[in-house]
PDB file of N, CA and C in Angstrom:
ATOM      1  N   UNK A   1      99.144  88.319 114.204  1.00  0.00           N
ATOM      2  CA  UNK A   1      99.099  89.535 113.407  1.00  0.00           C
ATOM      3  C   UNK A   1      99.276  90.739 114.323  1.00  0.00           C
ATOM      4  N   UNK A   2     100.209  91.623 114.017  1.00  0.00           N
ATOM      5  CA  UNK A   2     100.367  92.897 114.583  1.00  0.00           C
ATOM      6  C   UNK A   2      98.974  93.514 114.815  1.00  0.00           C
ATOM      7  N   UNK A   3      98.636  94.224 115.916  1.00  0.00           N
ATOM      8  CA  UNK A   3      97.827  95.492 115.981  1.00  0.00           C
ATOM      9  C   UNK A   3      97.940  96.540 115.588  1.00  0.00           C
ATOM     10  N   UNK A   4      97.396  97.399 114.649  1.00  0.00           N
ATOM     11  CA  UNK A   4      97.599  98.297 113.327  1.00  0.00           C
ATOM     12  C   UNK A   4      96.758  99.238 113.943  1.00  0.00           C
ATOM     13  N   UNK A   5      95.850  99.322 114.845  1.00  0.00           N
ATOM     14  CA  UNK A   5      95.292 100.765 115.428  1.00  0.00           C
ATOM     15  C   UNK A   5      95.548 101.806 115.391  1.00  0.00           C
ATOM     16  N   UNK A   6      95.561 102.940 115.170  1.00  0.00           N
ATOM     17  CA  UNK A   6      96.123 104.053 115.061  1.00  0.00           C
ATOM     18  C   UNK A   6      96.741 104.052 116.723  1.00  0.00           C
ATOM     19  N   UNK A   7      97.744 104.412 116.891  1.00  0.00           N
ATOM     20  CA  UNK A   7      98.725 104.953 117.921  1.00  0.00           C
ATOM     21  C   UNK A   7      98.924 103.937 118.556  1.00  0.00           C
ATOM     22  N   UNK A   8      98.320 102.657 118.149  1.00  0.00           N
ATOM     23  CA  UNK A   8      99.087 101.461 118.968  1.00  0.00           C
ATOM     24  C   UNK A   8     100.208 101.350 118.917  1.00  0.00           C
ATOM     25  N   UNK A   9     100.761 101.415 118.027  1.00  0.00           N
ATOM     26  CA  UNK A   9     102.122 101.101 117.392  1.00  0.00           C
ATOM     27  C   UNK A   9     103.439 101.698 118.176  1.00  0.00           C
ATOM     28  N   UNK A  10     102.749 103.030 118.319  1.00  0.00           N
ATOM     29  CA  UNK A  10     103.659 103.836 119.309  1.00  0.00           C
ATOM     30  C   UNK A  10     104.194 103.523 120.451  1.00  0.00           C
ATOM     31  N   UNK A  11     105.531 103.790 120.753  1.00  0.00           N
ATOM     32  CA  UNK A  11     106.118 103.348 121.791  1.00  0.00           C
ATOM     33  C   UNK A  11     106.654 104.337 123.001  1.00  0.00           C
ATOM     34  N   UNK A  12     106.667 103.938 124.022  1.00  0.00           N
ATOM     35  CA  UNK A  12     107.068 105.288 124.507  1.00  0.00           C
ATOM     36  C   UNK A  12     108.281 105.740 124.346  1.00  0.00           C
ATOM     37  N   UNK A  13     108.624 107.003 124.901  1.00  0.00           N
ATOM     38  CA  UNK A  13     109.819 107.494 124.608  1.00  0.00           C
ATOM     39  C   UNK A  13     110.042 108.452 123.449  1.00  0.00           C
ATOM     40  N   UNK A  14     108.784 108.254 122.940  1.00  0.00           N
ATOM     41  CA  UNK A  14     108.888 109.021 121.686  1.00  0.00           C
ATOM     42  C   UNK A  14     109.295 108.701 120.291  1.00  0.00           C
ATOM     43  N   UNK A  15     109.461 107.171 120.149  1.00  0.00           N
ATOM     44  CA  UNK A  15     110.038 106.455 119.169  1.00  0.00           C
ATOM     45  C   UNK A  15     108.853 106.589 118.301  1.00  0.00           C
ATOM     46  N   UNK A  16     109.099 106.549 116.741  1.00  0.00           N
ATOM     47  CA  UNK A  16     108.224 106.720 115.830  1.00  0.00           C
ATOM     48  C   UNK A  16     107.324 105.201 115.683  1.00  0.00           C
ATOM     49  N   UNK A  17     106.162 104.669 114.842  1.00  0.00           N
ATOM     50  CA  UNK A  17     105.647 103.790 115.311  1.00  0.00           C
ATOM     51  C   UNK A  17     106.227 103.207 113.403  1.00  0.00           C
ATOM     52  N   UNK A  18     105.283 101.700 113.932  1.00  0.00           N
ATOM     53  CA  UNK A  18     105.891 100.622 112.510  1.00  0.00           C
ATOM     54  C   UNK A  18     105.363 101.117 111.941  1.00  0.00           C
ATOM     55  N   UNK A  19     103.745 101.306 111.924  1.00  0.00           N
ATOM     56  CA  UNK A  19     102.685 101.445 110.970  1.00  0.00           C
ATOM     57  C   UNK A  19     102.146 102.821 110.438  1.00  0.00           C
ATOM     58  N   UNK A  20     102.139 103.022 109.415  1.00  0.00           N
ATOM     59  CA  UNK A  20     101.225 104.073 108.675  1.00  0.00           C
ATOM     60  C   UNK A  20     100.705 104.368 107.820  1.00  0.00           C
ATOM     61  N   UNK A  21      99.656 105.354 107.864  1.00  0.00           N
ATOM     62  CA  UNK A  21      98.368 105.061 107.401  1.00  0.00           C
ATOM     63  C   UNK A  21      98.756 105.987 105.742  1.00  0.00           C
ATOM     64  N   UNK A  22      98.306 105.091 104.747  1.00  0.00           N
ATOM     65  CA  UNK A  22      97.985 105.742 103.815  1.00  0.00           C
ATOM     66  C   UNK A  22      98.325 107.322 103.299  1.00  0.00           C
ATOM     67  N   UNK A  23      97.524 108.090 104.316  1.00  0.00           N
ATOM     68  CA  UNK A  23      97.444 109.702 104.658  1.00  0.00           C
ATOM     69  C   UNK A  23      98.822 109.933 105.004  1.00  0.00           C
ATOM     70  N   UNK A  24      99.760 109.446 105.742  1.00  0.00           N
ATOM     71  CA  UNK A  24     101.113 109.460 106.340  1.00  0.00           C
ATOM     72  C   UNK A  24     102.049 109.169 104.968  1.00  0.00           C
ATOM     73  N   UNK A  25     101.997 108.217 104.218  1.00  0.00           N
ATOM     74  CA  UNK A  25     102.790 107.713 103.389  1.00  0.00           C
ATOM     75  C   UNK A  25     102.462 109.018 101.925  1.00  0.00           C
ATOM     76  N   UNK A  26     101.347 109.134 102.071  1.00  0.00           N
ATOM     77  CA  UNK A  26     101.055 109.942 100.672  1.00  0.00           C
ATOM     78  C   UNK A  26     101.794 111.665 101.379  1.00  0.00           C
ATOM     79  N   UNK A  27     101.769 111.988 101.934  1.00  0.00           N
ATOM     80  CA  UNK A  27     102.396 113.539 102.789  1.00  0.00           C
ATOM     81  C   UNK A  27     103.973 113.480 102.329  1.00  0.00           C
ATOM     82  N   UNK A  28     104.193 111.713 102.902  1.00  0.00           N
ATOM     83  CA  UNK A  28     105.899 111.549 103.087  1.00  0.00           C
ATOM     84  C   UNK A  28     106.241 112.318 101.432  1.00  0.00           C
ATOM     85  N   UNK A  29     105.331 111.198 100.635  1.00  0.00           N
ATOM     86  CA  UNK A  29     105.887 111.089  99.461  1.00  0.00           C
ATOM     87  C   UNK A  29     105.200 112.465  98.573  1.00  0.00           C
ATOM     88  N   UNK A  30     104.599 113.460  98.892  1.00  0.00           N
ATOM     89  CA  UNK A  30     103.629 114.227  97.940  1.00  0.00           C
ATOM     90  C   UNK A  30     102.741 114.070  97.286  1.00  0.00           C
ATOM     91  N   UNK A  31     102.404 112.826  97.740  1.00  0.00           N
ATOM     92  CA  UNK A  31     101.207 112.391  96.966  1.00  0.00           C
ATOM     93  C   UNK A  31      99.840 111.993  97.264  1.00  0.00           C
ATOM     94  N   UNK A  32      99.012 111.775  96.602  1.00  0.00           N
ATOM     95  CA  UNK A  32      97.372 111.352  96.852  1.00  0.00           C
ATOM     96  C   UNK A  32      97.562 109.996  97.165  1.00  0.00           C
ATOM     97  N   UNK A  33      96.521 110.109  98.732  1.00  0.00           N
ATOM     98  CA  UNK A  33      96.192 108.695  99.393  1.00  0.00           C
ATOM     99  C   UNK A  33      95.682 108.170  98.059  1.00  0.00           C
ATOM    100  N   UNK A  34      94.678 108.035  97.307  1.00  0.00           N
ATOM    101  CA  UNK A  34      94.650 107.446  96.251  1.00  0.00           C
ATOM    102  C   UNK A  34      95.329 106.615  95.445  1.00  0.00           C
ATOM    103  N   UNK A  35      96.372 107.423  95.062  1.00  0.00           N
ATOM    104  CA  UNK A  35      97.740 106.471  94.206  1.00  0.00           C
ATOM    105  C   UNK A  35      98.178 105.973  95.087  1.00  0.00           C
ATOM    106  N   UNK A  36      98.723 105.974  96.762  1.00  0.00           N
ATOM    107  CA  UNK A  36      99.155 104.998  97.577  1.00  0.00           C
ATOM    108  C   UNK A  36      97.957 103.963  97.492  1.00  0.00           C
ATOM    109  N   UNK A  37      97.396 104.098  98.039  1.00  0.00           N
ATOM    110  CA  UNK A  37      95.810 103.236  97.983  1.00  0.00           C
ATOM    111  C   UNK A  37      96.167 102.023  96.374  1.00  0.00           C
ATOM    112  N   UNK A  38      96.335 103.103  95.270  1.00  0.00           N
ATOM    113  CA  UNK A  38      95.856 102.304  94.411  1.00  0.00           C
ATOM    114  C   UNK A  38      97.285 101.012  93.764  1.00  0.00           C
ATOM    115  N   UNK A  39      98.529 101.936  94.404  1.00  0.00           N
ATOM    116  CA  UNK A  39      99.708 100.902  94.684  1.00  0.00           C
ATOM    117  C   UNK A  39      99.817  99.886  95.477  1.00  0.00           C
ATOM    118  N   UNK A  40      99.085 100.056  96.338  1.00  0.00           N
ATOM    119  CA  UNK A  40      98.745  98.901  96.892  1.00  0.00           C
ATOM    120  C   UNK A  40      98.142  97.580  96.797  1.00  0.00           C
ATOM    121  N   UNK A  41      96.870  97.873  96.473  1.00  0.00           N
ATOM    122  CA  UNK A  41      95.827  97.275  95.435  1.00  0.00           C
ATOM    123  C   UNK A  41      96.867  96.405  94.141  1.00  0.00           C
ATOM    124  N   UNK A  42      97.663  97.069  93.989  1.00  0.00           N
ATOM    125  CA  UNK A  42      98.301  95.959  92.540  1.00  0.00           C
ATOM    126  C   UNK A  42      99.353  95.728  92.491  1.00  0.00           C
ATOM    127  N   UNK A  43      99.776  95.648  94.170  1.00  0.00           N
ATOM    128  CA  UNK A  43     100.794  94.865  94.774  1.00  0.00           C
ATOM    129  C   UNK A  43     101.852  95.560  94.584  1.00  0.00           C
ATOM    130  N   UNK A  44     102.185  97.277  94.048  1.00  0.00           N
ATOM    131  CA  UNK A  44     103.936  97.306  94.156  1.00  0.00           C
ATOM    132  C   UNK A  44     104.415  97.954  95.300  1.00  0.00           C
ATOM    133  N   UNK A  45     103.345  97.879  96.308  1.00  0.00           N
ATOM    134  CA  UNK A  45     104.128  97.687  97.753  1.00  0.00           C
ATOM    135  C   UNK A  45     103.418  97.287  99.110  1.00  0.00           C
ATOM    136  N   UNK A  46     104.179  96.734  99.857  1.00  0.00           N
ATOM    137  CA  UNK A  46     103.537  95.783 100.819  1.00  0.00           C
ATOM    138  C   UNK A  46     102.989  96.459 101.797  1.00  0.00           C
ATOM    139  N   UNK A  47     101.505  96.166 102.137  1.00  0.00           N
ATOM    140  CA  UNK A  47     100.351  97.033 103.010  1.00  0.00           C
ATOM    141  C   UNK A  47      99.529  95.977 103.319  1.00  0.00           C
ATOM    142  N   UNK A  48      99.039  96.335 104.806  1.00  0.00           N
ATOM    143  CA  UNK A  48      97.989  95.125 105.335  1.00  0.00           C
ATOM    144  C   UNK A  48      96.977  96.030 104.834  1.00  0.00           C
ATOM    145  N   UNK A  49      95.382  95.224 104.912  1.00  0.00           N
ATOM    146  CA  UNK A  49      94.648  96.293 105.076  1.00  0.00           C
ATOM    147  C   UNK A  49      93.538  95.419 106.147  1.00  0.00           C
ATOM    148  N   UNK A  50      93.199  96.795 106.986  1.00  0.00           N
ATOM    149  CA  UNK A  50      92.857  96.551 107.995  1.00  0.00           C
ATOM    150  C   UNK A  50      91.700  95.838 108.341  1.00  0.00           C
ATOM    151  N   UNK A  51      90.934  95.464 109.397  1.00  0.00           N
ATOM    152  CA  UNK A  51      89.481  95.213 109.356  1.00  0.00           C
ATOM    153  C   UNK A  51      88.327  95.838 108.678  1.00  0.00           C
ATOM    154  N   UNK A  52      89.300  96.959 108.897  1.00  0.00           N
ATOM    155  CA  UNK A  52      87.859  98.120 108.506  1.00  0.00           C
ATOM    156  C   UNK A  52      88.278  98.705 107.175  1.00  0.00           C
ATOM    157  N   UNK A  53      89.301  98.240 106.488  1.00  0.00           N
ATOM    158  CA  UNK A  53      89.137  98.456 105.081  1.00  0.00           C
ATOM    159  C   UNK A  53      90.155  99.487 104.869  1.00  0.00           C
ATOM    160  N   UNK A  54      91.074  99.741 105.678  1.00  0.00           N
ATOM    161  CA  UNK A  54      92.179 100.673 105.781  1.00  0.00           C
ATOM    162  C   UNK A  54      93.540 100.080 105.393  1.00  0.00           C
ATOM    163  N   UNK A  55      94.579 100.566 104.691  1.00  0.00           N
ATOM    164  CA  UNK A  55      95.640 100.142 104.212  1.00  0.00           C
ATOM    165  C   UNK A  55      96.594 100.543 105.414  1.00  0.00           C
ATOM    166  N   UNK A  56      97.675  99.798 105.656  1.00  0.00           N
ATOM    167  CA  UNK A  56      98.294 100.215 106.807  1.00  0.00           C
ATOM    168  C   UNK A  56     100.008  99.679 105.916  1.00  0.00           C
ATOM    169  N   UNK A  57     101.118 100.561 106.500  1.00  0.00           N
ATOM    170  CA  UNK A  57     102.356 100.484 105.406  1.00  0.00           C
ATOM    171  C   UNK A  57     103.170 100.026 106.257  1.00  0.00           C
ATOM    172  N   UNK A  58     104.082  99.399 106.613  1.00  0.00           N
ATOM    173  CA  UNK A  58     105.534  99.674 107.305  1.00  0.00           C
ATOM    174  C   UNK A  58     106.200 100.354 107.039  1.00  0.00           C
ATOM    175  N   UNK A  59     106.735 101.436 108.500  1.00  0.00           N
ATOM    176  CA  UNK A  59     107.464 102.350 107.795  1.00  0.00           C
ATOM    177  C   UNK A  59     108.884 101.883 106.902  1.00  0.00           C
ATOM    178  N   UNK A  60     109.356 100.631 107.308  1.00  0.00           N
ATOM    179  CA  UNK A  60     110.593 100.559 106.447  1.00  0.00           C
ATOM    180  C   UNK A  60     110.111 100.401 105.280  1.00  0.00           C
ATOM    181  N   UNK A  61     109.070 100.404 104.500  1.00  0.00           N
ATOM    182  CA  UNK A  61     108.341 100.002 103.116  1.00  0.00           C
ATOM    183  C   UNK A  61     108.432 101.573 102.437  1.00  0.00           C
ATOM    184  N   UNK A  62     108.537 102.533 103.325  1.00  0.00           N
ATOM    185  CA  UNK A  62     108.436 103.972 102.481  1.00  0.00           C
ATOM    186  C   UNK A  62     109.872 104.193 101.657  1.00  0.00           C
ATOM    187  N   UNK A  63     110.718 103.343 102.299  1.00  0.00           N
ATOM    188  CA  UNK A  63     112.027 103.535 100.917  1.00  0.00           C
ATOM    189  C   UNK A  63     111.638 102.455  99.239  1.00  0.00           C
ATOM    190  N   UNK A  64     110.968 101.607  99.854  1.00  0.00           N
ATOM    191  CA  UNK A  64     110.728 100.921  98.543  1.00  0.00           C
ATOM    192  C   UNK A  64     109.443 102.129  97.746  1.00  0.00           C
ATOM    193  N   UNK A  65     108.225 102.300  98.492  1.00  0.00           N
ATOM    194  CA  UNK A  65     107.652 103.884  97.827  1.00  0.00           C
ATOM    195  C   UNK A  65     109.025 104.798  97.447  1.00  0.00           C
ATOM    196  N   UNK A  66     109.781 104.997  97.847  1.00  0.00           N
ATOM    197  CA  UNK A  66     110.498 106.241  97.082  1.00  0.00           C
ATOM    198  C   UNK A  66     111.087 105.702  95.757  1.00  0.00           C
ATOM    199  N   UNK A  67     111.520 104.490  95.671  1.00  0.00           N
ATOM    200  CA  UNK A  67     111.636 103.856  94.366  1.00  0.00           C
ATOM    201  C   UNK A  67     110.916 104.138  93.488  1.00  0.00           C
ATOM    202  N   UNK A  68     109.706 103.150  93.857  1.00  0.00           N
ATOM    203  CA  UNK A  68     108.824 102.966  93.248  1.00  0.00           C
ATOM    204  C   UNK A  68     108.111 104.640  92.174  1.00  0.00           C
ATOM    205  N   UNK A  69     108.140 105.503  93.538  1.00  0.00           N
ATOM    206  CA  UNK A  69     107.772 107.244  92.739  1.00  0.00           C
ATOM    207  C   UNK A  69     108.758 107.254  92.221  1.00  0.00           C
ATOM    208  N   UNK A  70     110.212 106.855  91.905  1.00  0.00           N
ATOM    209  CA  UNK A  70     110.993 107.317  91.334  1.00  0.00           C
ATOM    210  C   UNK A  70     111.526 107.085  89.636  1.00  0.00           C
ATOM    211  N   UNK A  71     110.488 105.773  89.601  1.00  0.00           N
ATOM    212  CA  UNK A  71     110.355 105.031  88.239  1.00  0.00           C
ATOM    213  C   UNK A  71     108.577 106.075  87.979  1.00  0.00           C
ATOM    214  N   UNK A  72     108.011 106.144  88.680  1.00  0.00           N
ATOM    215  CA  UNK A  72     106.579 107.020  88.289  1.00  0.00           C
ATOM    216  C   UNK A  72     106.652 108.191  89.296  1.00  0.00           C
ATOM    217  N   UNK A  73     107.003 108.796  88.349  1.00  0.00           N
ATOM    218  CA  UNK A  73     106.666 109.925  89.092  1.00  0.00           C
ATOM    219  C   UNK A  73     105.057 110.841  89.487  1.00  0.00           C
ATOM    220  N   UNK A  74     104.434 110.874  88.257  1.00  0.00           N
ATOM    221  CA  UNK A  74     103.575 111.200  88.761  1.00  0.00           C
ATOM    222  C   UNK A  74     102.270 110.206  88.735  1.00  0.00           C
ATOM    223  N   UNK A  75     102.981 108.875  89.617  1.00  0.00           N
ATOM    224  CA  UNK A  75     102.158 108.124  90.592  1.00  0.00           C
ATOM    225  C   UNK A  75     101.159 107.436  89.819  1.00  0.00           C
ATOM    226  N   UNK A  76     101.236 107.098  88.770  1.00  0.00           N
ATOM    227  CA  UNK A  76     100.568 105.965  87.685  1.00  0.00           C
ATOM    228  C   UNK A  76     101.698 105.399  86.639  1.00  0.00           C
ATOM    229  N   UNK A  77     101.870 104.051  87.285  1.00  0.00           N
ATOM    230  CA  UNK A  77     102.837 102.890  86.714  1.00  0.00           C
ATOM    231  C   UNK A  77     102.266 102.614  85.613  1.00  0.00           C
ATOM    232  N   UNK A  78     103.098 102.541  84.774  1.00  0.00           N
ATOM    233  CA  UNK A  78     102.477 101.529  83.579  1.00  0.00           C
ATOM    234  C   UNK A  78     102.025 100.644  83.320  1.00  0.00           C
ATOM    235  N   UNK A  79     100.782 100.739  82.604  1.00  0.00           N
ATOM    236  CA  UNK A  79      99.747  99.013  82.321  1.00  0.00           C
ATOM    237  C   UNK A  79     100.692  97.955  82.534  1.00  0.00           C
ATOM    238  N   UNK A  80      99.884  96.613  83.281  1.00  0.00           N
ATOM    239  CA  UNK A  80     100.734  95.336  83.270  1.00  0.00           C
ATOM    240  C   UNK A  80     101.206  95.073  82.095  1.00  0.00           C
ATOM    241  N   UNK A  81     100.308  95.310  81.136  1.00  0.00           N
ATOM    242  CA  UNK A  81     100.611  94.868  79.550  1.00  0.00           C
ATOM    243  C   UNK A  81     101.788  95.691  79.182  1.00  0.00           C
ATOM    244  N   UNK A  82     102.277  96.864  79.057  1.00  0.00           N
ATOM    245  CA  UNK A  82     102.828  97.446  78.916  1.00  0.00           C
ATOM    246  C   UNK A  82     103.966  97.343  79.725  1.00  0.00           C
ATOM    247  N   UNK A  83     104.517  96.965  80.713  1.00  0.00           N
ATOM    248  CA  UNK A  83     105.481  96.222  81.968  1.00  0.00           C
ATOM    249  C   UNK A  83     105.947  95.265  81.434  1.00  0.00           C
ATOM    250  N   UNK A  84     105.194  94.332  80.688  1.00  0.00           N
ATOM    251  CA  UNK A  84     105.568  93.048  79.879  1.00  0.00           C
ATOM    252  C   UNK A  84     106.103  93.051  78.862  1.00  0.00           C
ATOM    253  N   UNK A  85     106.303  94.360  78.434  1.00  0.00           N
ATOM    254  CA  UNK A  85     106.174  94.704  76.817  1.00  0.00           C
ATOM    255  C   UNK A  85     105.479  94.052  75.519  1.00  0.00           C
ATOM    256  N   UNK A  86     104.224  94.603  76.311  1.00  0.00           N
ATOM    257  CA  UNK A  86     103.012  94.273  75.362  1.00  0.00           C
ATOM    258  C   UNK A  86     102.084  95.265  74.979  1.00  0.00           C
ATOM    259  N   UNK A  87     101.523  95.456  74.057  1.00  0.00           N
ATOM    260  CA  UNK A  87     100.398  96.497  73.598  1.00  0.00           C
ATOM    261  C   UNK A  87      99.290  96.009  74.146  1.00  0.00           C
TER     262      UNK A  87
END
C-alpha cells in the first residue's frame, strides 16, 4: 500500500504529488469537503481512507470528480432508488 502522509507523496523537483486530501479536491472542485467525503462513502469515486480516518484521492481521480459534479452539480446525487428508477 502506498504511503498517503501528507507531503510524502511529493517528489522533488517540484512535481505535484499522487495523493490528495479531501480539502484539496473540494477547493479543485468548489466544493465542501463534506460532499467529497460523502462521495466517497457511496463509492462514486475512488479514495483510500487512511489510518486515521482521512480520505485520500488520486489526483488522476479529480477528472472522474469533474464528471461526476457535472451530472450534480450542486454535489448531492440522486437516491440509489431513484438511479434505478425507482420511487
Amino acid at each position: 500500500m502506498a504511503d498517503v502522509r501528507r507531503g510524502s507523496a511529493s517528489l522533488a523537483g517540484g512535481q505535484q504529488k499522487d495523493w490528495m486530501t479531501s480539502g484539496e479536491v473540494a477547493r479543485a472542485l468548489n466544493m465542501t469537503r463534506a460532499a467529497i467525503r460523502r462521495w466517497a462513502r457511496e463509492g462514486l469515486v475512488d479514495a483510500i481512507k487512511t489510518p486515521g480516518g482521512q480520505y485520500r484521492f488520486r489526483r488522476e481521480a479529480l477528472a472522474k470528480l469533474t464528471d461526476v459534479k457535472r451530472l450534480h452539480p450542486n454535489g448531492a446525487p440522486a437516491p440509489a432508488a431513484a438511479r434505478r428508477g425507482r420511487s
